[in-house]
C-alpha atoms as a PDB file:
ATOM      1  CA  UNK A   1      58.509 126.419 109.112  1.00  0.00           C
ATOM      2  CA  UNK A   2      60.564 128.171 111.569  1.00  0.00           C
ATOM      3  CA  UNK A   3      64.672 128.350 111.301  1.00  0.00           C
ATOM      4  CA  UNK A   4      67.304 128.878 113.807  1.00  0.00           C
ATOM      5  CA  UNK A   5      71.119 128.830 112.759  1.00  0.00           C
ATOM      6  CA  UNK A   6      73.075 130.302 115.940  1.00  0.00           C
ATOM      7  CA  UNK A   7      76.306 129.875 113.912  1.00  0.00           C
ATOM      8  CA  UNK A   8      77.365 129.115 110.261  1.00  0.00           C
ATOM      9  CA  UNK A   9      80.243 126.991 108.875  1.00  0.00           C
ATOM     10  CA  UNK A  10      80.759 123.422 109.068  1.00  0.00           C
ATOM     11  CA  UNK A  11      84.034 121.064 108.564  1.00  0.00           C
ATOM     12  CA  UNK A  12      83.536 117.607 106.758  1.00  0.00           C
ATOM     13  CA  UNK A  13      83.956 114.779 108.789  1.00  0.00           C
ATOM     14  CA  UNK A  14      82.688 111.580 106.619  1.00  0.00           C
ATOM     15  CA  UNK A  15      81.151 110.383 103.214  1.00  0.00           C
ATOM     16  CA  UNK A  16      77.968 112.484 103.621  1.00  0.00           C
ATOM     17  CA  UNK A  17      79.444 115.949 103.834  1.00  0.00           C
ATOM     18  CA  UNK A  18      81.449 115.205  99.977  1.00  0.00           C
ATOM     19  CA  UNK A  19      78.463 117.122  98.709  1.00  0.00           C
ATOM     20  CA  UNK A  20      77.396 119.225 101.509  1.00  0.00           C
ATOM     21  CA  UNK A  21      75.060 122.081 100.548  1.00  0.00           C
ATOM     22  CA  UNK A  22      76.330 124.413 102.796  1.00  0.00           C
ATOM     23  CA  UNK A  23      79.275 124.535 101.045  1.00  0.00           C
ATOM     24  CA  UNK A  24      77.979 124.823  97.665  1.00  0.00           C
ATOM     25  CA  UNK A  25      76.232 127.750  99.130  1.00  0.00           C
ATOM     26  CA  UNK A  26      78.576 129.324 100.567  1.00  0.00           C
ATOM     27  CA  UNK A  27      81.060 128.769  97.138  1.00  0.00           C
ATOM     28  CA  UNK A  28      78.225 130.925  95.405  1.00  0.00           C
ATOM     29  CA  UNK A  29      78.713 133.646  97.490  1.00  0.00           C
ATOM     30  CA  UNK A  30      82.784 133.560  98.065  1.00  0.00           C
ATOM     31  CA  UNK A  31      82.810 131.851 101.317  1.00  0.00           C
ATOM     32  CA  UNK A  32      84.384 129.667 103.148  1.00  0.00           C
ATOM     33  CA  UNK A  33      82.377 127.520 104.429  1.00  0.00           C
ATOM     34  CA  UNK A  34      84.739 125.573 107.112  1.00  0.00           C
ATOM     35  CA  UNK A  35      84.934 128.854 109.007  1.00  0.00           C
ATOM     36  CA  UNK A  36      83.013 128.576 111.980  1.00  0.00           C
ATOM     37  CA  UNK A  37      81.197 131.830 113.430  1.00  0.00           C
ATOM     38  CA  UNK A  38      78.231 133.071 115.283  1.00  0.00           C
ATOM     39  CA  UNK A  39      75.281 134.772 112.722  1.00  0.00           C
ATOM     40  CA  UNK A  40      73.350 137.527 113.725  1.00  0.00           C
ATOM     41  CA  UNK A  41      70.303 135.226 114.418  1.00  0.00           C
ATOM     42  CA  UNK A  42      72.241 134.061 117.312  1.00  0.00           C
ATOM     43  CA  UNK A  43      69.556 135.229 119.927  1.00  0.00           C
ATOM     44  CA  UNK A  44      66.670 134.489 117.389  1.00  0.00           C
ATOM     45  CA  UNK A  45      64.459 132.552 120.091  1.00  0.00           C
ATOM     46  CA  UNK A  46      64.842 135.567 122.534  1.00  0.00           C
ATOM     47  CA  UNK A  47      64.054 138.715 120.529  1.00  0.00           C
ATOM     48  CA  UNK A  48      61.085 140.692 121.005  1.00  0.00           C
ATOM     49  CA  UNK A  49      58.897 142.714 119.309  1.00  0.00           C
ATOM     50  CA  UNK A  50      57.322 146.403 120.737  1.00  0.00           C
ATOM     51  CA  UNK A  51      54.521 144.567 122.779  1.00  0.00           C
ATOM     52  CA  UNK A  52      57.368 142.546 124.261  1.00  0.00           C
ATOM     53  CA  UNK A  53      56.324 139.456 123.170  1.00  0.00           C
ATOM     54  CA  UNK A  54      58.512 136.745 121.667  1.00  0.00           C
ATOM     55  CA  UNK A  55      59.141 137.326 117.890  1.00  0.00           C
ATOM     56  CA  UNK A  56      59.501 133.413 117.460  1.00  0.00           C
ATOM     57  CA  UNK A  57      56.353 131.953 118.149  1.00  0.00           C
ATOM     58  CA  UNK A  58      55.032 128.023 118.284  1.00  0.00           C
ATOM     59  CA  UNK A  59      53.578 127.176 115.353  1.00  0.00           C
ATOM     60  CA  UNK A  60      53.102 123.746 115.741  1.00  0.00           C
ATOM     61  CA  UNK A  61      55.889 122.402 114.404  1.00  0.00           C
ATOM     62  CA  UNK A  62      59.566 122.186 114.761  1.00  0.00           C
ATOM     63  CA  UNK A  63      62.125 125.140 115.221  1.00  0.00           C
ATOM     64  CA  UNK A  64      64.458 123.263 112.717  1.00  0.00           C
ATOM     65  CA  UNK A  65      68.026 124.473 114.515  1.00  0.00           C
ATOM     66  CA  UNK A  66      71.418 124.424 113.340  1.00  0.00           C
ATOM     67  CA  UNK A  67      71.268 123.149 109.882  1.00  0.00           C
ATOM     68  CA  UNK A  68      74.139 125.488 108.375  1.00  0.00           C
ATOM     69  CA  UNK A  69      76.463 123.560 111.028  1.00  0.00           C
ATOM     70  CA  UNK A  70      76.861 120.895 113.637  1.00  0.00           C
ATOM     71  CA  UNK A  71      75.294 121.889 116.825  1.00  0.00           C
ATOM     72  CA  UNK A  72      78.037 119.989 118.517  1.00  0.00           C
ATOM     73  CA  UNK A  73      81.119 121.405 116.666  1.00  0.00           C
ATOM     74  CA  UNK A  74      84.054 121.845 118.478  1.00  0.00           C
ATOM     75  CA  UNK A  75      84.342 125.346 117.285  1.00  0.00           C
ATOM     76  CA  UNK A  76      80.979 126.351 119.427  1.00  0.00           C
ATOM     77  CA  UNK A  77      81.683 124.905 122.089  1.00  0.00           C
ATOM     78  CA  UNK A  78      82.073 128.292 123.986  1.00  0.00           C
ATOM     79  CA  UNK A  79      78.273 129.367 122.289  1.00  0.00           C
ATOM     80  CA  UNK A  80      76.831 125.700 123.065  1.00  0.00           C
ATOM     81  CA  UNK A  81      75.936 126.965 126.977  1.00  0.00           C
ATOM     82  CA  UNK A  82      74.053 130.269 126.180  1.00  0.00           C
ATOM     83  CA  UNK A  83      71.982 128.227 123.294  1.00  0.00           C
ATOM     84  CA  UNK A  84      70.971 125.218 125.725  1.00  0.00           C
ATOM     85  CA  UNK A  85      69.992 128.170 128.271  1.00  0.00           C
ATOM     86  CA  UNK A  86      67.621 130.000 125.370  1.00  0.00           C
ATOM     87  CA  UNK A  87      66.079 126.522 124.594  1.00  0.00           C
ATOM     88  CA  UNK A  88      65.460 126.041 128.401  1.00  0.00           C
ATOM     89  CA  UNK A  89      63.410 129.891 128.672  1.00  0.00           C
ATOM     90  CA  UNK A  90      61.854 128.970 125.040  1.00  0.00           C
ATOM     91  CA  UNK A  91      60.294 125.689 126.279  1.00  0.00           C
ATOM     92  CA  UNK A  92      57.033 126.536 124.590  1.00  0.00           C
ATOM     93  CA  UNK A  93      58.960 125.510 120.876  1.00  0.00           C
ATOM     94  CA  UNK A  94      60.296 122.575 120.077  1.00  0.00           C
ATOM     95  CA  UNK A  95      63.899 122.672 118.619  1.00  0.00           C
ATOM     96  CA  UNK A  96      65.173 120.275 116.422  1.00  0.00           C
ATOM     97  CA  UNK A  97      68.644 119.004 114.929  1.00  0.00           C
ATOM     98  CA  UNK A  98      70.238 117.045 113.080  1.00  0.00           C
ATOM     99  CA  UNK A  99      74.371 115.832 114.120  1.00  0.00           C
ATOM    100  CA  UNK A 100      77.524 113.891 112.532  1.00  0.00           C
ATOM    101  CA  UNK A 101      78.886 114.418 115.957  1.00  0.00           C
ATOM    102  CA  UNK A 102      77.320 112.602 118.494  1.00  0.00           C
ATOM    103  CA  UNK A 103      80.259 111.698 120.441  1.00  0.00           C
ATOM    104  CA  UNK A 104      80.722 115.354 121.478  1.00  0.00           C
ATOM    105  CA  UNK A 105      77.338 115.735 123.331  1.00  0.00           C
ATOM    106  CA  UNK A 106      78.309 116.174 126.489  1.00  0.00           C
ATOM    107  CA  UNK A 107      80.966 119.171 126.031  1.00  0.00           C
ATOM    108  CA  UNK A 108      79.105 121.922 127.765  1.00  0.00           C
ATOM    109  CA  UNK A 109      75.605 119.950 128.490  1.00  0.00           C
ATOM    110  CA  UNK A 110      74.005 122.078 130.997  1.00  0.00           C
ATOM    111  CA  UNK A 111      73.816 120.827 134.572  1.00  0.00           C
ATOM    112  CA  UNK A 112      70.158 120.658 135.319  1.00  0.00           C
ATOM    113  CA  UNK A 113      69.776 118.473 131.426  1.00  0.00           C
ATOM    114  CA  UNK A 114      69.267 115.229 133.552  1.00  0.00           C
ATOM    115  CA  UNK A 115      67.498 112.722 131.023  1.00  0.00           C
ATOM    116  CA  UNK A 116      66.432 115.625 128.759  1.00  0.00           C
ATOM    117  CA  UNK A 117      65.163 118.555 127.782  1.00  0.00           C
ATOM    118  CA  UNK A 118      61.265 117.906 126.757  1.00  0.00           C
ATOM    119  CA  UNK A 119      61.549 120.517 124.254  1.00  0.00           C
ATOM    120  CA  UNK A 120      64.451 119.194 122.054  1.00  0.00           C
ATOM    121  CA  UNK A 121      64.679 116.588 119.599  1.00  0.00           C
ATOM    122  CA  UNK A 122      68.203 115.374 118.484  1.00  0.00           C
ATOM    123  CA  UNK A 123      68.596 113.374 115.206  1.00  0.00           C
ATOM    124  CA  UNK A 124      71.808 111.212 114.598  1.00  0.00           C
ATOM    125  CA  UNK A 125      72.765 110.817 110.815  1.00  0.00           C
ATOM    126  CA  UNK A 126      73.911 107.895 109.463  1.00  0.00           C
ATOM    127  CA  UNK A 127      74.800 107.942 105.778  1.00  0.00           C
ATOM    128  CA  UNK A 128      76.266 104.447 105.049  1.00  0.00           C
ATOM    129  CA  UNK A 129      76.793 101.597 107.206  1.00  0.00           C
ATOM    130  CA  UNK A 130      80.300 102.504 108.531  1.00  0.00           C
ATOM    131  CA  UNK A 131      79.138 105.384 110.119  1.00  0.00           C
ATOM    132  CA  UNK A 132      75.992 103.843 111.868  1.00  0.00           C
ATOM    133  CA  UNK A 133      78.097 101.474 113.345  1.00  0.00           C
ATOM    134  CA  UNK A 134      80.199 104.371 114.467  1.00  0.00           C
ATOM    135  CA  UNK A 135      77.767 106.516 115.425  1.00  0.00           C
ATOM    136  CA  UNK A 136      74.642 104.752 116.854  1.00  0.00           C
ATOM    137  CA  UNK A 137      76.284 102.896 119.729  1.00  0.00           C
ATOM    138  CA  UNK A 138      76.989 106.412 120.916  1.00  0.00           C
ATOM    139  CA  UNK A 139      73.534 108.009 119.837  1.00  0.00           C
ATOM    140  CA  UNK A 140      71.033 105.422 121.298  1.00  0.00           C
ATOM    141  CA  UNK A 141      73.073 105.312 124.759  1.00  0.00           C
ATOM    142  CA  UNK A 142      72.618 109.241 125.325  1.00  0.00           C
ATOM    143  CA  UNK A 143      70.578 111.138 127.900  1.00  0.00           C
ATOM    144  CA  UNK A 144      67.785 112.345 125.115  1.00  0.00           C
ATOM    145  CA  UNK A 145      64.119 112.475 125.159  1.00  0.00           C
ATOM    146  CA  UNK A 146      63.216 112.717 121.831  1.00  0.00           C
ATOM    147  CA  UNK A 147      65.982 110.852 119.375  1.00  0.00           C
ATOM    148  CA  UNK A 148      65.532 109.961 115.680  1.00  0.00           C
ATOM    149  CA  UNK A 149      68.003 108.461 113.141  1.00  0.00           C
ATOM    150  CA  UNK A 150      68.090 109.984 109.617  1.00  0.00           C
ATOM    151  CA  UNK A 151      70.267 108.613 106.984  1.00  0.00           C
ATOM    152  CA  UNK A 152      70.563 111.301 104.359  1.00  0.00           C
ATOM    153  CA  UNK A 153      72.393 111.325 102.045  1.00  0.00           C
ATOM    154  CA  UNK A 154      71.636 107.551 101.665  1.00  0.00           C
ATOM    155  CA  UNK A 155      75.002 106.104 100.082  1.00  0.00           C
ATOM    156  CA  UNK A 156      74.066 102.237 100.276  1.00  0.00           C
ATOM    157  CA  UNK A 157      71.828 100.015 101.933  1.00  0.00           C
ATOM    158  CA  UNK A 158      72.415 100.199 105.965  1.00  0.00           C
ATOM    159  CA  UNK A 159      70.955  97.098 108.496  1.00  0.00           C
ATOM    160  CA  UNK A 160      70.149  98.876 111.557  1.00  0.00           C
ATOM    161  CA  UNK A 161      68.561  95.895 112.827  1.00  0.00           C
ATOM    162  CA  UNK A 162      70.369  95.535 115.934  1.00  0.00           C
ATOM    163  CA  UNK A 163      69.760  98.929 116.975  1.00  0.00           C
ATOM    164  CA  UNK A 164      66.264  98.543 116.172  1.00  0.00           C
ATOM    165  CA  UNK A 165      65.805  95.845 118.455  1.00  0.00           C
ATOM    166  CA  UNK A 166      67.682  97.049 121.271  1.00  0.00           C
ATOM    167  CA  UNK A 167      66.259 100.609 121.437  1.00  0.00           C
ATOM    168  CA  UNK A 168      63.173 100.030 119.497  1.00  0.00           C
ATOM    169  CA  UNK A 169      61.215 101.639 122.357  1.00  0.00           C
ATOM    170  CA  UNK A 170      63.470 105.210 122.250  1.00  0.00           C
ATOM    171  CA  UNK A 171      63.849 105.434 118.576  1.00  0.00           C
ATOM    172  CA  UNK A 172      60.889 107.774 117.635  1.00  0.00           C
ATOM    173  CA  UNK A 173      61.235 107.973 113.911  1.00  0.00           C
ATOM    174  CA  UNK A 174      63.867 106.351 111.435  1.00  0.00           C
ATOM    175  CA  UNK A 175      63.555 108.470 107.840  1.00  0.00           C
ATOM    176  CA  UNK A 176      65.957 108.604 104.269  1.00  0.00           C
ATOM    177  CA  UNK A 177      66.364 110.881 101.741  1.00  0.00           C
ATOM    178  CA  UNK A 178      68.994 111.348  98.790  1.00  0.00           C
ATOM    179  CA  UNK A 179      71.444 113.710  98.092  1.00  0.00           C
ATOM    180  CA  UNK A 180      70.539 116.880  95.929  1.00  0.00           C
ATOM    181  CA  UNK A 181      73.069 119.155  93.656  1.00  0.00           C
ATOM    182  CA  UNK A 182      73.927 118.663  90.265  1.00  0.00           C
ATOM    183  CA  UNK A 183      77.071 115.924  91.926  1.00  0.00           C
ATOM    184  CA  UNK A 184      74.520 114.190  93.663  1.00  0.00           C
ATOM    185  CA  UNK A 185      75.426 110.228  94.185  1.00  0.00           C
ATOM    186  CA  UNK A 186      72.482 107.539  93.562  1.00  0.00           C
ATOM    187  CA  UNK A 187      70.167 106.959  95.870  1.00  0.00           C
ATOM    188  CA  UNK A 188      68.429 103.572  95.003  1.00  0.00           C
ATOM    189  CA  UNK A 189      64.614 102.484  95.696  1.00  0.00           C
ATOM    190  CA  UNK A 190      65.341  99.125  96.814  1.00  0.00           C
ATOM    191  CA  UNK A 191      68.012 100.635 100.099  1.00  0.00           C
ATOM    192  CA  UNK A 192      64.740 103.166 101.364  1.00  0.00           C
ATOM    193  CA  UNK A 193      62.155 100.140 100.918  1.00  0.00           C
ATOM    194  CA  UNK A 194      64.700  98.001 102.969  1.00  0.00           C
ATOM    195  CA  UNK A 195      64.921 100.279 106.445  1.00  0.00           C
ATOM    196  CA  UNK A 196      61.235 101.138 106.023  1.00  0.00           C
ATOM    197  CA  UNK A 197      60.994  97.177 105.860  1.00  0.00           C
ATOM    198  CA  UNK A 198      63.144  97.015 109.029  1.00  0.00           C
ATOM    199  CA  UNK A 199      61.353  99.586 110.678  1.00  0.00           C
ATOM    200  CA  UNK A 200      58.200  97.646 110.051  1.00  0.00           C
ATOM    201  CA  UNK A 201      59.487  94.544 112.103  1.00  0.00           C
ATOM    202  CA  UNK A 202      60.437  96.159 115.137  1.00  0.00           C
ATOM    203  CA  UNK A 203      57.563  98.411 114.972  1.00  0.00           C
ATOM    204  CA  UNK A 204      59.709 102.079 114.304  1.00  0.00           C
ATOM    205  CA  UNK A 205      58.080 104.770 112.545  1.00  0.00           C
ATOM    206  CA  UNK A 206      59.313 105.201 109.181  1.00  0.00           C
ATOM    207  CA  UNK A 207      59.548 108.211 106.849  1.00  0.00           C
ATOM    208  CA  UNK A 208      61.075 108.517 103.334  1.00  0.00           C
ATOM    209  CA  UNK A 209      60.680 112.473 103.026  1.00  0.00           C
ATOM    210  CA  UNK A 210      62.970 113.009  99.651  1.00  0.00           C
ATOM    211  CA  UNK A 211      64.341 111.126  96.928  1.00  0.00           C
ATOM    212  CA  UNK A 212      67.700 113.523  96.151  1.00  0.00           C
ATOM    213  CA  UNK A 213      68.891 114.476  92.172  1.00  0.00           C
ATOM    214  CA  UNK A 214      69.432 110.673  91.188  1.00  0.00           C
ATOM    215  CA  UNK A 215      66.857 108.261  92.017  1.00  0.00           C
ATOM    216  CA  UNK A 216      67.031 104.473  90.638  1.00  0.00           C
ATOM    217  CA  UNK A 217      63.936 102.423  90.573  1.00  0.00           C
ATOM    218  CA  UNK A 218      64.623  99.138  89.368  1.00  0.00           C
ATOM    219  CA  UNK A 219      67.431  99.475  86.364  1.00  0.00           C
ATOM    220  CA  UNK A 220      66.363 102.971  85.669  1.00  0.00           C
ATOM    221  CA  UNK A 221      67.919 106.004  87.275  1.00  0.00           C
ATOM    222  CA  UNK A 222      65.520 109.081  87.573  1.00  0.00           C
ATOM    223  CA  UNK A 223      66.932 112.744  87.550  1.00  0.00           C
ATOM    224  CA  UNK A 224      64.236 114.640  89.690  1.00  0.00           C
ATOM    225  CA  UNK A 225      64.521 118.321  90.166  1.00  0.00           C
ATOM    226  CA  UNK A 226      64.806 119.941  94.065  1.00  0.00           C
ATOM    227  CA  UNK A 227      61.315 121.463  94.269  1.00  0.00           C
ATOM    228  CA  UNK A 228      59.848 117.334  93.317  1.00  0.00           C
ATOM    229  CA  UNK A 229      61.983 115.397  95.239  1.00  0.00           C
ATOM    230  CA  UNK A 230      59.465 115.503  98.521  1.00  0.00           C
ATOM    231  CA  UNK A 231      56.480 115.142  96.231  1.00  0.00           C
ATOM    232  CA  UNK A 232      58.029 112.408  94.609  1.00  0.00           C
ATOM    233  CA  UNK A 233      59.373 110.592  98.038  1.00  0.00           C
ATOM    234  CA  UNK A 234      55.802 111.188  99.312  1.00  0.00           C
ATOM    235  CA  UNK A 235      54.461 109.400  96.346  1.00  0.00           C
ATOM    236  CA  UNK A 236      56.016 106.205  96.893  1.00  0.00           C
ATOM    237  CA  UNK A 237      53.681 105.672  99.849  1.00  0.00           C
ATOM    238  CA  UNK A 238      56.676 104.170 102.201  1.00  0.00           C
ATOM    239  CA  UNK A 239      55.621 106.080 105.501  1.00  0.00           C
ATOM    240  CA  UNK A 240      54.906 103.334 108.336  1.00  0.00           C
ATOM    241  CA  UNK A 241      53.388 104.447 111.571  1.00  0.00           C
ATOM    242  CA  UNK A 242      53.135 101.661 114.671  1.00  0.00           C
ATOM    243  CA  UNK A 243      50.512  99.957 116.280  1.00  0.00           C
ATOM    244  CA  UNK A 244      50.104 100.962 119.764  1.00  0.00           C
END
């Protein structure tokens, strides 16, 4: 799995950062996480070895990007151009991230974007239903090829119903997961098996791809360590893929 962090350092900005784990990182190691600043991965996609050839090459799978920050923070704003320009040369990998900040997209979108780059996947995260009402409205209406909504960590159960049926056709995956750490809140069975259910009726692909610390099935809450939460998720047998 290939990783790309241009810049480090996040601020919090709803429910779903309380327990972020960049910031329980970064507290190990006497940082300060809200501090915003270019790493020295920054030109990752564009390095190159002695044969000149790209250091970063496609795998097959995702060049997961950004996932010590926001891609659309504020504070890059002034880095945002030169990373949509590295995406554009890299077109052989596919780049993918996740944002609380959807509203923010078009500050410093590059000219020739038009409905999308085909090499980038954006995922909007929802966390509880305040904040896919505030969000998705905004997400679903955007410019994007490839868009996915993720609700990690899950804090309740959220009806996404009416996005569903409206943009059923653009939404290319809908998946949950819980919150890990040893603060972790609850993340109940019942609120996964409900948007996999939704998914199912307007024909969305579903994933469940980790149960976080506390899991409750039924009236029992489960206390599952990191390196089994996917295996455990996976378990559950929840994933939904749609008829053609």
């Amino acid at each position: 799995m290939a990783t790309w962090n241009p810049w480090h350092g996040c601020t919090k900005v709803s429910a779903g950062c309380a327990h972020c784990y960049v910031y329980r990182r970064d507290e190990e190691f006497g940082r300060d996480a809200s501090v915003v600043h270019k790493t020295a991965s920054f030109n990752l996609p564009l390095r190159k070895n002695r044969q000149k050839e790209y250091k970063l090459q496609p795998d097959g799978g995702y060049v997961y990007t950004c996932f010590t920050s926001d891609f659309f923070h504020p504070d890059a704003d002034s880095w945002r151009p030169e990373v949509w320009a590295m995406m554009k040369t890299r077109s052989d990998l596919e780049f993918y991230f996740v944002t609380k900040r959807p509203e923010r997209f078009s500050v410093g979108l590059p000219a020739d974007w038009g409905d999308g780059y085909e090499n980038v996947h954006i995922v909007c995260t929802c966390e509880n239903q305040s904040m896919a009402i505030k969000r998705l409205p905004v997400f679903l209406q955007l410019p994007i090829r490839h868009k996915e909504i993720i609700h990690e960590p899950m804090l309740e159960a959220i009806d996404i119903r009416p996005f569903l049926n409206q943009y059923h056709d653009e939404i290319e995956l809908v998946s949950c997961g819980g919150e890990s750490g040893d603060d972790a809140r609850v993340c109940d069975f019942g609120w996964i098996q409900d948007t996999m259910n939704q998914c199912v009726e307007y024909n969305v692909a579903f994933h469940f791809h980790q149960t976080g610390y506390h899991f409750r099935l039924g009236n029992r809450i489960y206390h599952i360590n990191r390196k089994n939460q996917h295996e455990q998720a996976a378990k559950a047998r929840l994933d939904f893929t749609p008829h053609k």
